[in-house]
Protein backbone atom coordinates (compact mmCIF):
# COMPACT_ATOMS: atom_id res chain seq x y z
CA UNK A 1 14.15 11.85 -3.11
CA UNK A 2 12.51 8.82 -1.53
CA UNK A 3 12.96 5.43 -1.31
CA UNK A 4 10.44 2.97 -0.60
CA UNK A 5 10.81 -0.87 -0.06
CA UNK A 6 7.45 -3.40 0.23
CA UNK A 7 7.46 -7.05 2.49
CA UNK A 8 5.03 -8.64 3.21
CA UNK A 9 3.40 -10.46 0.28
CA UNK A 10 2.46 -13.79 -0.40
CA UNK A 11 0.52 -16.51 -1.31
CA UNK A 12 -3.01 -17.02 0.86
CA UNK A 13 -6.18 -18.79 0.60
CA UNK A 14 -9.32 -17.01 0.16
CA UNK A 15 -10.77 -15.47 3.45
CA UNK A 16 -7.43 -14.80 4.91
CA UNK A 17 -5.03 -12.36 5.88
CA UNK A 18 -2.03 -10.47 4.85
CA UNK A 19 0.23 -7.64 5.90
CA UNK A 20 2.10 -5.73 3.82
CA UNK A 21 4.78 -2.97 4.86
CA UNK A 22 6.52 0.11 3.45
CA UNK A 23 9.16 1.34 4.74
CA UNK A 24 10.33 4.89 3.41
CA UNK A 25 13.65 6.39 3.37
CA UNK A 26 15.50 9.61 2.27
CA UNK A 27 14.02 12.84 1.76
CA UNK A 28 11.08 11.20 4.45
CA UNK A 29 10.54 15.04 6.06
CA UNK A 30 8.99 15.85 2.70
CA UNK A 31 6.54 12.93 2.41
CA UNK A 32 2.48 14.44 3.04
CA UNK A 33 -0.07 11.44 1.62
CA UNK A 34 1.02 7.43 1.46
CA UNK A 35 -0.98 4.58 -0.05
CA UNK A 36 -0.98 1.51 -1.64
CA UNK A 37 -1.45 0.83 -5.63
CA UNK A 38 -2.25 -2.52 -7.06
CA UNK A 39 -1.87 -3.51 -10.47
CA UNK A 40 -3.62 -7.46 -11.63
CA UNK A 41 -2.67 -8.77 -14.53
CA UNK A 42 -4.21 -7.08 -18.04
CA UNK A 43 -5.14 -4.34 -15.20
CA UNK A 44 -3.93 -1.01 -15.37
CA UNK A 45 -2.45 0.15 -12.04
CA UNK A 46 -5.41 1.41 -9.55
CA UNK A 47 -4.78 3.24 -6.19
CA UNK A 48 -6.59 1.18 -3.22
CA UNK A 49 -6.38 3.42 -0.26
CA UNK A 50 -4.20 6.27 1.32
CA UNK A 51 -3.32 7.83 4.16
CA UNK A 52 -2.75 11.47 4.90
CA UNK A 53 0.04 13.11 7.64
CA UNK A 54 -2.83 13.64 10.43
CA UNK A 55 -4.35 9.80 9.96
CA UNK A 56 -7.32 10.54 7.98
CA UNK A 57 -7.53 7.33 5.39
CA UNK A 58 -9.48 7.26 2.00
CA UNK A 59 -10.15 3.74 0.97
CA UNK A 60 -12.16 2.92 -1.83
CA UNK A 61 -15.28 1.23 -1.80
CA UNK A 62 -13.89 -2.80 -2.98
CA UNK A 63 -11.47 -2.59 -0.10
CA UNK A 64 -13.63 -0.91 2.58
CA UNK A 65 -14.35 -2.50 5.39
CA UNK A 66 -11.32 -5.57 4.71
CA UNK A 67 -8.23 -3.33 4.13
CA UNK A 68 -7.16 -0.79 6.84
CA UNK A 69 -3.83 1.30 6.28
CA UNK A 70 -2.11 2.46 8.87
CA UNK A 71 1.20 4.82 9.14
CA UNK A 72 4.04 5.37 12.02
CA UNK A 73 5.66 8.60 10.90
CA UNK A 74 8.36 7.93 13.30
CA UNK A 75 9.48 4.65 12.34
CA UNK A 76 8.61 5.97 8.49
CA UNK A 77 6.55 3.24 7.68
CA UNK A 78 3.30 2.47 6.20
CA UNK A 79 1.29 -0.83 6.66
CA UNK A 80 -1.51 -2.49 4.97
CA UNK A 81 -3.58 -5.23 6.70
CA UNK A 82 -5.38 -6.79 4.49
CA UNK A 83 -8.95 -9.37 5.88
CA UNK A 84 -11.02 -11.80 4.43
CA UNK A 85 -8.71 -12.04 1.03
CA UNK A 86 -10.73 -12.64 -2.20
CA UNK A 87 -8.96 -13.64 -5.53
CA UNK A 88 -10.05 -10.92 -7.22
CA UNK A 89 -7.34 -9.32 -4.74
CA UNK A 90 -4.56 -11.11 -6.78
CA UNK A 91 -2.14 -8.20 -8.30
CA UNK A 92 1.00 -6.69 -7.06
CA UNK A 93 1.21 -4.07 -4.61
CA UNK A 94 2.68 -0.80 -4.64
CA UNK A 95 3.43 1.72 -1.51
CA UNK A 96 3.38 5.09 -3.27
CA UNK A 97 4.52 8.91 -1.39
CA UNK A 98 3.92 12.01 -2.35
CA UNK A 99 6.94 14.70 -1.60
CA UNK A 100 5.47 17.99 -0.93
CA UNK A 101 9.38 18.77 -1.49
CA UNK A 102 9.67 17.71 -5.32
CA UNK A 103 6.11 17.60 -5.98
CA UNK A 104 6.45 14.24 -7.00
CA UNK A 105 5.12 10.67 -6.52
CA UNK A 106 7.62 7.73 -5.59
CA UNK A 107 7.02 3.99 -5.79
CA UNK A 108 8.04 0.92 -4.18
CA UNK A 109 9.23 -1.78 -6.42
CA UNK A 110 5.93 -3.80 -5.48
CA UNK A 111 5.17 -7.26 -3.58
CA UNK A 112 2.80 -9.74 -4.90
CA UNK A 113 0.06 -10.58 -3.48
CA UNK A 114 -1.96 -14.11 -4.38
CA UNK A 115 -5.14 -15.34 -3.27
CA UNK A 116 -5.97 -18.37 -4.53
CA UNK A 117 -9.92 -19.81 -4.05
């Protein structure tokens, strides 16, 4: 199994910055493909961006270009730096793994994350 534990969140005005980590424990050898979740309120939970073992990252297109993820596979952790902050950004924030072990995705208990205008 792994075990995942977000910092990082907070409160921020629009047009600034955050950093959110994930660090990942356990069964870590097995872990292929990390990324971040959020889920805003009355929202169901929506995957933002992810990283896979070689670097290669897959964000989608309302956090292009202000959201970068970025992973040390030695230190086991997983980072989110997240620019120019809208509200619309307000939800809470889940680091998610995928073992290539148990076949199986594992969550973080989730930070929140509020940008206020």
């Amino acid at each position: 199994h792994v075990l995942l534990v977000e910092s990082g969140g907070g409160l921020v005005q629009a047009g600034g910055s955050l950093r959110l980590s994930c660090a990942a424990s356990g069964e870590t050898i097995c872990i292929s493909a990390m990324g971040w979740y959020r889920q805003a309120p009355g929202k169901e939970r929506e995957s933002i961006v992810y990283i896979n073992k070689g670097g290669s990252t897959y964000p989608v297109d309302s956090v292009k270009g202000r959201f970068t993820i970025s992973r040390d596979n030695a230190k086991n952790m997983v980072y989110l730096q997240m620019n120019s902050l809208k509200p619309e950004d307000t939800a809470v924030y889940y680091c998610n793994a995928l073992s290539d072990c148990t076949n199986s995705d594992y969550w973080g208990q989730g930070t929140q994350v509020t940008v206020s205008s």
